[in-house]
C-alpha atoms as a PDB file:
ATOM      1  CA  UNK A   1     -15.324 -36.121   6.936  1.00  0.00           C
ATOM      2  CA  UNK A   2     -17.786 -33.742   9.244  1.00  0.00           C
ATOM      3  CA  UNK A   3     -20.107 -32.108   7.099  1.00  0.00           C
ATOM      4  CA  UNK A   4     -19.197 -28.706   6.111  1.00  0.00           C
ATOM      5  CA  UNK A   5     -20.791 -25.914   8.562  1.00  0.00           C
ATOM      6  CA  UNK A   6     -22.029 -22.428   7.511  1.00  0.00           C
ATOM      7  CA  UNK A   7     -20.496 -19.345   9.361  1.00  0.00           C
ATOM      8  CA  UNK A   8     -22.427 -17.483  11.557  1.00  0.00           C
ATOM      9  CA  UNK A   9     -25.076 -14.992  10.221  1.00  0.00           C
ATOM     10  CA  UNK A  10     -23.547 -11.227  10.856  1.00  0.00           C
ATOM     11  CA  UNK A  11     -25.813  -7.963  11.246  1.00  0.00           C
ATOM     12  CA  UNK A  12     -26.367  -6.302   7.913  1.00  0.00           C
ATOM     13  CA  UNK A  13     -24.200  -3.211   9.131  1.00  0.00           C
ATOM     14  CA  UNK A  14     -21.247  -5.248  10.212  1.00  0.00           C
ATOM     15  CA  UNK A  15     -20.970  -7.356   6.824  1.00  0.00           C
ATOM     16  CA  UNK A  16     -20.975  -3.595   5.153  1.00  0.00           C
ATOM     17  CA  UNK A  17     -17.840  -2.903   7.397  1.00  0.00           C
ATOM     18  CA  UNK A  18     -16.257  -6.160   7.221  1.00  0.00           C
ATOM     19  CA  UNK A  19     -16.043  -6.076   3.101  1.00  0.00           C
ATOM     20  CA  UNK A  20     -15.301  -2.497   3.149  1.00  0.00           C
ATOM     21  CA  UNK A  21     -12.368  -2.665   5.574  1.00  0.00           C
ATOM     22  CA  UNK A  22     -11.072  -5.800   3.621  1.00  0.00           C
ATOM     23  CA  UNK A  23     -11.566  -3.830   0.252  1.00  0.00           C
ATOM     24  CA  UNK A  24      -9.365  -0.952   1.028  1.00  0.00           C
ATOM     25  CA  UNK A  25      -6.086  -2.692   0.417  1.00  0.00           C
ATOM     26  CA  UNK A  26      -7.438  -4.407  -3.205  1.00  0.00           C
ATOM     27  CA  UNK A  27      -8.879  -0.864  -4.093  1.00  0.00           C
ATOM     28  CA  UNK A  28      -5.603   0.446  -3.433  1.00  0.00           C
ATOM     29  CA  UNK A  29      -3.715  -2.296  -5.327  1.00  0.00           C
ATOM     30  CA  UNK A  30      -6.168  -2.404  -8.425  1.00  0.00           C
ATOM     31  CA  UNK A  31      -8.245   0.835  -8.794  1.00  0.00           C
ATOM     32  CA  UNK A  32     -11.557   0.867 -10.292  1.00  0.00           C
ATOM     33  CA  UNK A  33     -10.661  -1.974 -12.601  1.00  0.00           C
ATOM     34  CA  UNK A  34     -11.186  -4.281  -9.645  1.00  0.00           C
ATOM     35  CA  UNK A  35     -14.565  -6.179 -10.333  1.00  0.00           C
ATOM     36  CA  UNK A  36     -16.667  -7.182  -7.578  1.00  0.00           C
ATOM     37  CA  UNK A  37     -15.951 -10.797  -8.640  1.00  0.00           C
ATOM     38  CA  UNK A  38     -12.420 -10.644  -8.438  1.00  0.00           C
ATOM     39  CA  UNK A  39     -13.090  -8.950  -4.881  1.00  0.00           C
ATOM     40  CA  UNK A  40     -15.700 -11.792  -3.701  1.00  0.00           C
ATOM     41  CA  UNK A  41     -12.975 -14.089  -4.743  1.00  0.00           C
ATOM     42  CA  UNK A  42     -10.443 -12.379  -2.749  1.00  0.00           C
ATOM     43  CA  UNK A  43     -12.422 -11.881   0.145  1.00  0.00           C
ATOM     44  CA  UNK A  44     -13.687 -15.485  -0.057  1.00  0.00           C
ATOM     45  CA  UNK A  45     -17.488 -14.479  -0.298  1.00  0.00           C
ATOM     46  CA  UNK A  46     -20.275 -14.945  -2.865  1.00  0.00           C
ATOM     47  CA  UNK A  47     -20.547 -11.693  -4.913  1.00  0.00           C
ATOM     48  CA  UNK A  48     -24.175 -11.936  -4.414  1.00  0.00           C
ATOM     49  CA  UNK A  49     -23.154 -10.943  -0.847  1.00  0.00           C
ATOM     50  CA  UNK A  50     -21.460  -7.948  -1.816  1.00  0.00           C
ATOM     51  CA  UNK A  51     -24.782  -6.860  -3.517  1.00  0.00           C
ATOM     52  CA  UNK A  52     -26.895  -7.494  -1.308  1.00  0.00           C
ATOM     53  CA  UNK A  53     -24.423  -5.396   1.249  1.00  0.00           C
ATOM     54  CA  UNK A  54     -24.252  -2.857  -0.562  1.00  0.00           C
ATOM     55  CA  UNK A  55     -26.865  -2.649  -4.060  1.00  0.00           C
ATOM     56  CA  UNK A  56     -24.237  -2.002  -6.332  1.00  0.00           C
ATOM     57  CA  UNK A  57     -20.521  -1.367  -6.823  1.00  0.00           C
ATOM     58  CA  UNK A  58     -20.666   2.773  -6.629  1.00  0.00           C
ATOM     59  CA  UNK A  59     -22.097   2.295  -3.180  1.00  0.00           C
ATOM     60  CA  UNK A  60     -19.288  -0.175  -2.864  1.00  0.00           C
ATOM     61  CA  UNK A  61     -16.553   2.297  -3.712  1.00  0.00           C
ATOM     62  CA  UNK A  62     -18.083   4.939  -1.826  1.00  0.00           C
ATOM     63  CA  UNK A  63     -18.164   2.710   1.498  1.00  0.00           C
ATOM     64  CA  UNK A  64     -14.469   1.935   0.317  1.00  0.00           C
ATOM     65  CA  UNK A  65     -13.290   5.486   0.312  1.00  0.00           C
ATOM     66  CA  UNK A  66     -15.106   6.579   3.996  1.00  0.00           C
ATOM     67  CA  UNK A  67     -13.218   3.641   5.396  1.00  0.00           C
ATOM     68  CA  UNK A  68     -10.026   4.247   3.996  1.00  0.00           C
ATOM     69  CA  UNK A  69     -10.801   7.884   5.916  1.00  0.00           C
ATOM     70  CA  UNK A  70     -12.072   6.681   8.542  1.00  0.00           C
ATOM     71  CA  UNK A  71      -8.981   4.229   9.269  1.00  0.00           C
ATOM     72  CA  UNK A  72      -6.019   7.227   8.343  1.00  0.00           C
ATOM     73  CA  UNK A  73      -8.013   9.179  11.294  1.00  0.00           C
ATOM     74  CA  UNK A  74      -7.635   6.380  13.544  1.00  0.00           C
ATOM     75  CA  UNK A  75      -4.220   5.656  13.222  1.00  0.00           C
ATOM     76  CA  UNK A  76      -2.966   9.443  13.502  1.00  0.00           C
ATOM     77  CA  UNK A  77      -5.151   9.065  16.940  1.00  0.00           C
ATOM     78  CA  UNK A  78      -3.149   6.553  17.770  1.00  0.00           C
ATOM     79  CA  UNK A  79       0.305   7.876  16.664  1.00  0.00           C
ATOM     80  CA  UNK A  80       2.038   7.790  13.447  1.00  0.00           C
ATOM     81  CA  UNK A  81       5.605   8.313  14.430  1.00  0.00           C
ATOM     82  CA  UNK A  82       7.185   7.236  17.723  1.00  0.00           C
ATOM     83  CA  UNK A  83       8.131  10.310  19.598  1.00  0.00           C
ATOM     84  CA  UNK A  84      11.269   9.693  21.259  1.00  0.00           C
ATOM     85  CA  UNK A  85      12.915   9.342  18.118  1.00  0.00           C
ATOM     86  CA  UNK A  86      15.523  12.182  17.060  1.00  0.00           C
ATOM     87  CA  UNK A  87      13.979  15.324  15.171  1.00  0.00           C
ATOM     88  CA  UNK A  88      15.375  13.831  11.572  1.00  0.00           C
ATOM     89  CA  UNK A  89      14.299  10.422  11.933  1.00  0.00           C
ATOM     90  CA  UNK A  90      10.896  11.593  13.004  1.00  0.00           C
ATOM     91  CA  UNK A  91       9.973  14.431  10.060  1.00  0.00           C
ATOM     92  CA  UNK A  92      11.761  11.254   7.630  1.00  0.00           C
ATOM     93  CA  UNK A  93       9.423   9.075   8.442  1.00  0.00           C
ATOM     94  CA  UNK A  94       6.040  11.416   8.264  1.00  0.00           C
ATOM     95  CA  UNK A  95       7.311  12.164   5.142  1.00  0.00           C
ATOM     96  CA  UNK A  96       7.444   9.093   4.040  1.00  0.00           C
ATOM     97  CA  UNK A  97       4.434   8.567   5.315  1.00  0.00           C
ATOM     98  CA  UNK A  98       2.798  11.606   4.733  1.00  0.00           C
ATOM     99  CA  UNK A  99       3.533  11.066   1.026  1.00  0.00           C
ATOM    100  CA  UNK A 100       2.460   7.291   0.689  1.00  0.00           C
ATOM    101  CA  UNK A 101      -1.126   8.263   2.464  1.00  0.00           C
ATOM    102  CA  UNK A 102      -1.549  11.233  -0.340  1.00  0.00           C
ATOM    103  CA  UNK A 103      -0.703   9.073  -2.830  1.00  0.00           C
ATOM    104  CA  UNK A 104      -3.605   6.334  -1.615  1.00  0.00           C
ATOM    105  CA  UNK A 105      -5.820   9.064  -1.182  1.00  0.00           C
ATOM    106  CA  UNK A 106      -5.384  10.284  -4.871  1.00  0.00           C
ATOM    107  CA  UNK A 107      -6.589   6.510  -5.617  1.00  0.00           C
ATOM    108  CA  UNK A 108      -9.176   6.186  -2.959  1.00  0.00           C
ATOM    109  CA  UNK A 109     -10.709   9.641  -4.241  1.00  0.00           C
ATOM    110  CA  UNK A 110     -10.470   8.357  -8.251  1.00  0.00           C
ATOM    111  CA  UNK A 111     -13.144   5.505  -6.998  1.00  0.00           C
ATOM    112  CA  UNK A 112     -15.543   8.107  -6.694  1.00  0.00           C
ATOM    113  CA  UNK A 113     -18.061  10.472  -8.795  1.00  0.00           C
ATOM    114  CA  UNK A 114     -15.519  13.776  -8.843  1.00  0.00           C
ATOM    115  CA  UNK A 115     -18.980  15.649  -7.721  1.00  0.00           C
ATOM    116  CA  UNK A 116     -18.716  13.532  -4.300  1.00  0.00           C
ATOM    117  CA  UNK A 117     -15.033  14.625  -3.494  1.00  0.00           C
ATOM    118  CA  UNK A 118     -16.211  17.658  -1.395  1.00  0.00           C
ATOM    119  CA  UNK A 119     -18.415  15.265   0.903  1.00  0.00           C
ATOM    120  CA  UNK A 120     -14.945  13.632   2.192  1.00  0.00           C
ATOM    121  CA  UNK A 121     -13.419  16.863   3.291  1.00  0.00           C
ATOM    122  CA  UNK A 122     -16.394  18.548   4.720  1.00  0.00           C
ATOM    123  CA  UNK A 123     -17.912  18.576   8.342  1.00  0.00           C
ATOM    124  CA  UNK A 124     -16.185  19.786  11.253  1.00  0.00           C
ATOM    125  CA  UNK A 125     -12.625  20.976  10.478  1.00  0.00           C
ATOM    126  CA  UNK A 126     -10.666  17.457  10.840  1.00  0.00           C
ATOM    127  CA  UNK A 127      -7.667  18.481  12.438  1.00  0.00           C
ATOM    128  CA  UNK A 128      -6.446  14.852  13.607  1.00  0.00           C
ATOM    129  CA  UNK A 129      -3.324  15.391  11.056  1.00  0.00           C
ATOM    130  CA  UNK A 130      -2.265  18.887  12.525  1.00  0.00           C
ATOM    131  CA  UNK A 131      -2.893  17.217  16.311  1.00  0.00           C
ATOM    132  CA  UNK A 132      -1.089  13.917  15.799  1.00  0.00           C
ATOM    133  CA  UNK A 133       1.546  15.562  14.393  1.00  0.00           C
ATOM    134  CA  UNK A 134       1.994  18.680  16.916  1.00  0.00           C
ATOM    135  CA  UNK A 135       2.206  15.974  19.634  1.00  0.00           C
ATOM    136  CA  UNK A 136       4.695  14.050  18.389  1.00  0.00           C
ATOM    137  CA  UNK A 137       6.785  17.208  17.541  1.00  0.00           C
ATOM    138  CA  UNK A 138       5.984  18.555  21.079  1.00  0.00           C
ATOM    139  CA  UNK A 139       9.456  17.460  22.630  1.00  0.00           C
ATOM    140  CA  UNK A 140      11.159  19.231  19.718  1.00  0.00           C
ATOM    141  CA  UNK A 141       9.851  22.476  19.965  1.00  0.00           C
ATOM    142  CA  UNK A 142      12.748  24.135  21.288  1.00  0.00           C
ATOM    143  CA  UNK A 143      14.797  22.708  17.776  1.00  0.00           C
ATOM    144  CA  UNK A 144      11.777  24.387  15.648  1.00  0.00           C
ATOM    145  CA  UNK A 145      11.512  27.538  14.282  1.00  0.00           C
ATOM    146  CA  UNK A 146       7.605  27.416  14.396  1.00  0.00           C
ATOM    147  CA  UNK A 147       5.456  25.579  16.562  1.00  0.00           C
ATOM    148  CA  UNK A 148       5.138  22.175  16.523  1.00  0.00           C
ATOM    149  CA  UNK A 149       1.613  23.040  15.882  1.00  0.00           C
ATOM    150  CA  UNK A 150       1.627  24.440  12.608  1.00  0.00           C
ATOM    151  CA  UNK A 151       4.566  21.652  10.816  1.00  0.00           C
ATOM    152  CA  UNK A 152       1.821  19.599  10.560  1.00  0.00           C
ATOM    153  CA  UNK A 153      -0.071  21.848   7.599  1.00  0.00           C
ATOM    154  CA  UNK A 154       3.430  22.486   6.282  1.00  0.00           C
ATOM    155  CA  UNK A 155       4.545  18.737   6.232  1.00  0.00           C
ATOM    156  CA  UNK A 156       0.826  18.156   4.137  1.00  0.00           C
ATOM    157  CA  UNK A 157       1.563  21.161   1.532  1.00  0.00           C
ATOM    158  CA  UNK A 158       5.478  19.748   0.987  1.00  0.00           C
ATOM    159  CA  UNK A 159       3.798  16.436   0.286  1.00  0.00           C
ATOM    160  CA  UNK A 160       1.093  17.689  -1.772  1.00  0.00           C
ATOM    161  CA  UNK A 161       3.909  19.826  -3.584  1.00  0.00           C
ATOM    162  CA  UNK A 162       6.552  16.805  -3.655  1.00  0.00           C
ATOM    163  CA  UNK A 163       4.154  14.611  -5.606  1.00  0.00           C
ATOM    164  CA  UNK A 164       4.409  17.192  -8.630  1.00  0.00           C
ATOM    165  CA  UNK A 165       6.392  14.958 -10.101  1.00  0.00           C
ATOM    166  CA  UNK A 166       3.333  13.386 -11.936  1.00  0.00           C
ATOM    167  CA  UNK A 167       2.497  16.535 -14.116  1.00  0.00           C
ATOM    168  CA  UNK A 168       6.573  17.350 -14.314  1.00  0.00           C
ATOM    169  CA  UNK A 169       9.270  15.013 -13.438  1.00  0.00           C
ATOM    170  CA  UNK A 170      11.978  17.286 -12.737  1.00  0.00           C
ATOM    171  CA  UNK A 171       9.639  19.172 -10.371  1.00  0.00           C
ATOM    172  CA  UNK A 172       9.248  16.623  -8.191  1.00  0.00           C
ATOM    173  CA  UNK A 173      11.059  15.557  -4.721  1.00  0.00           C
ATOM    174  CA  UNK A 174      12.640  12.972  -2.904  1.00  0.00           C
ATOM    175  CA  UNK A 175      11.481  12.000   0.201  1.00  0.00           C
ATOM    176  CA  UNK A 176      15.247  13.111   1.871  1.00  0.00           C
ATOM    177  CA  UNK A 177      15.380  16.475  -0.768  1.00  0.00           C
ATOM    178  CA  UNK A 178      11.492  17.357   1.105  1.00  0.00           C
ATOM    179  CA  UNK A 179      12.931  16.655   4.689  1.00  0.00           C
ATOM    180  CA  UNK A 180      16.022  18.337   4.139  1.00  0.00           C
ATOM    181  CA  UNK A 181      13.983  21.427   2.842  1.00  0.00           C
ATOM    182  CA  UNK A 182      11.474  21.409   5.576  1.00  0.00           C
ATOM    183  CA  UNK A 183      14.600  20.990   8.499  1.00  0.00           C
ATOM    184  CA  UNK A 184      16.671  24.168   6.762  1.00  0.00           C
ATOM    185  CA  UNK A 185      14.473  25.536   3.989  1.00  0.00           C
ATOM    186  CA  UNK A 186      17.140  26.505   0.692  1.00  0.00           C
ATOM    187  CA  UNK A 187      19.644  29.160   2.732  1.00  0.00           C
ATOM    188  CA  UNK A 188      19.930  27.401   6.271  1.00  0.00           C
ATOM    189  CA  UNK A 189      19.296  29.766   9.284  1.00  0.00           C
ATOM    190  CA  UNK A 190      20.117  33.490   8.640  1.00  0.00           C
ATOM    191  CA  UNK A 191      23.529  34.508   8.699  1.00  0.00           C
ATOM    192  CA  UNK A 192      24.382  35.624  12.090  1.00  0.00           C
ATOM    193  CA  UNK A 193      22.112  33.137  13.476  1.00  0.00           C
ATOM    194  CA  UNK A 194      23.409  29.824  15.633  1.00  0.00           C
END
C-alpha cells in the first residue's frame, strides 16, 4: 500500500473560502446548533483547521452568512429564471424561488449577533435582485402593467408578505395563491379593460 500523502498546503485566504462556501449548505440544514466538530467531520478536516481559519466559531458564522450573500448575488448575475419561458411559468418559479432564498436568509441572518444584521444590507444600494429580475421580465413587458423594472421589489415584498404564515397561519400564501395575486391582483383588470 503507497504511503498515505498530505494534500497540498492552500493560502490562508482560500482555506477561509473553501470552509465557508462548504458551510453554507450545513448552516442552512442545522442552524446554530451545528458544532464546528460535526462541520470538520462533514467537511473532512481537522477542527483545529477551522480555528486556525477562522479564531472562533462567531467569525465562522459571520464568514458563513457573507458567503451565502455573496453566492445569491452571483447567481441572480447569472440568471435565475430562463427567459424564454411563458410569463406564468417564469413569475412561478421566482416565486418559488424568491421565497426559498428568504427563507435561507432568515436562517443565515439567525447565525449572527442581531446588532450585525445592518452590516449585510448596507453599502452601495444592491440592486442585483431588481436587475436580474427586470431582464428576465424584459420580453414581457408589453403583458405587464408596470415595468419589468419595478416587479422585481414587488415579487420581494409578496415573498416577504407570503412567509407570514409563521406569526399567523391563515395569513400566509401559497406559492400559486402569491403568483396568481401578483399576475391579476384580487379584481382582475378594471372592468372595461381587455
Amino acid at each position: 500500500m503507497p504511503p498515505a500523502t498530505r494534500a497540498e498546503p492552500m493560502a490562508p485566504d482560500d482555506r477561509r473560502a473553501m470552509i465557508a462556501e462548504q458551510s453554507v449548505p450545513l448552516f442552512l440544514e442545522h442552524g446554530a446548533s451545528l458544532t464546528t466538530r460535526q462541520l470538520a467531520e462533514e467537511l473532512g478536516i481537522a477542527e483545529g483547521t477551522i480555528f486556525r481559519a477562522f479564531g472562533d466559531k462567531e467569525a465562522l458564522k459571520r464568514a458563513v452568512v457573507e458567503t451565502f450573500f455573496t453566492q445569491s448575488r452571483e447567481r441572480m448575475a447569472q440568471g435565475i429564471v430562463d427567459p424564454a419561458l411563458g410569463l406564468e411559468e417564469k413569475l412561478s418559479i421566482l416565486v418559488r424561488g424568491t421565497r426559498t432564498w428568504m427563507q435561507n436568509m432568515m436562517r443565515m441572518l439567525s447565525l449572527v449577533d442581531r446588532k450585525e444584521i445592518p452590516s449585510f444590507f448596507t453599502g452601495p444600494r444592491d440592486d442585483a435582485y431588481r436587475v436580474a429580475v427586470a431582464k428576465i421580465f424584459a420580453s414581457n413587458a408589453d403583458e405587464l402593467t408596470i415595468s419589468p423594472d419595478r416587479l422585481g421589489p414587488i415579487v420581494r415584498l409578496a415573498g416577504m408578505a407570503a412567509n407570514a404564515a409563521r406569526f399567523d397561519e391563515e395569513a400566509g400564501l401559497t406559492d400559486d395563491e402569491l403568483v396568481h395575486f401578483i399576475l391579476y391582483g384580487i379584481a382582475g383588470r378594471p372592468r372595461g379593460e381587455d
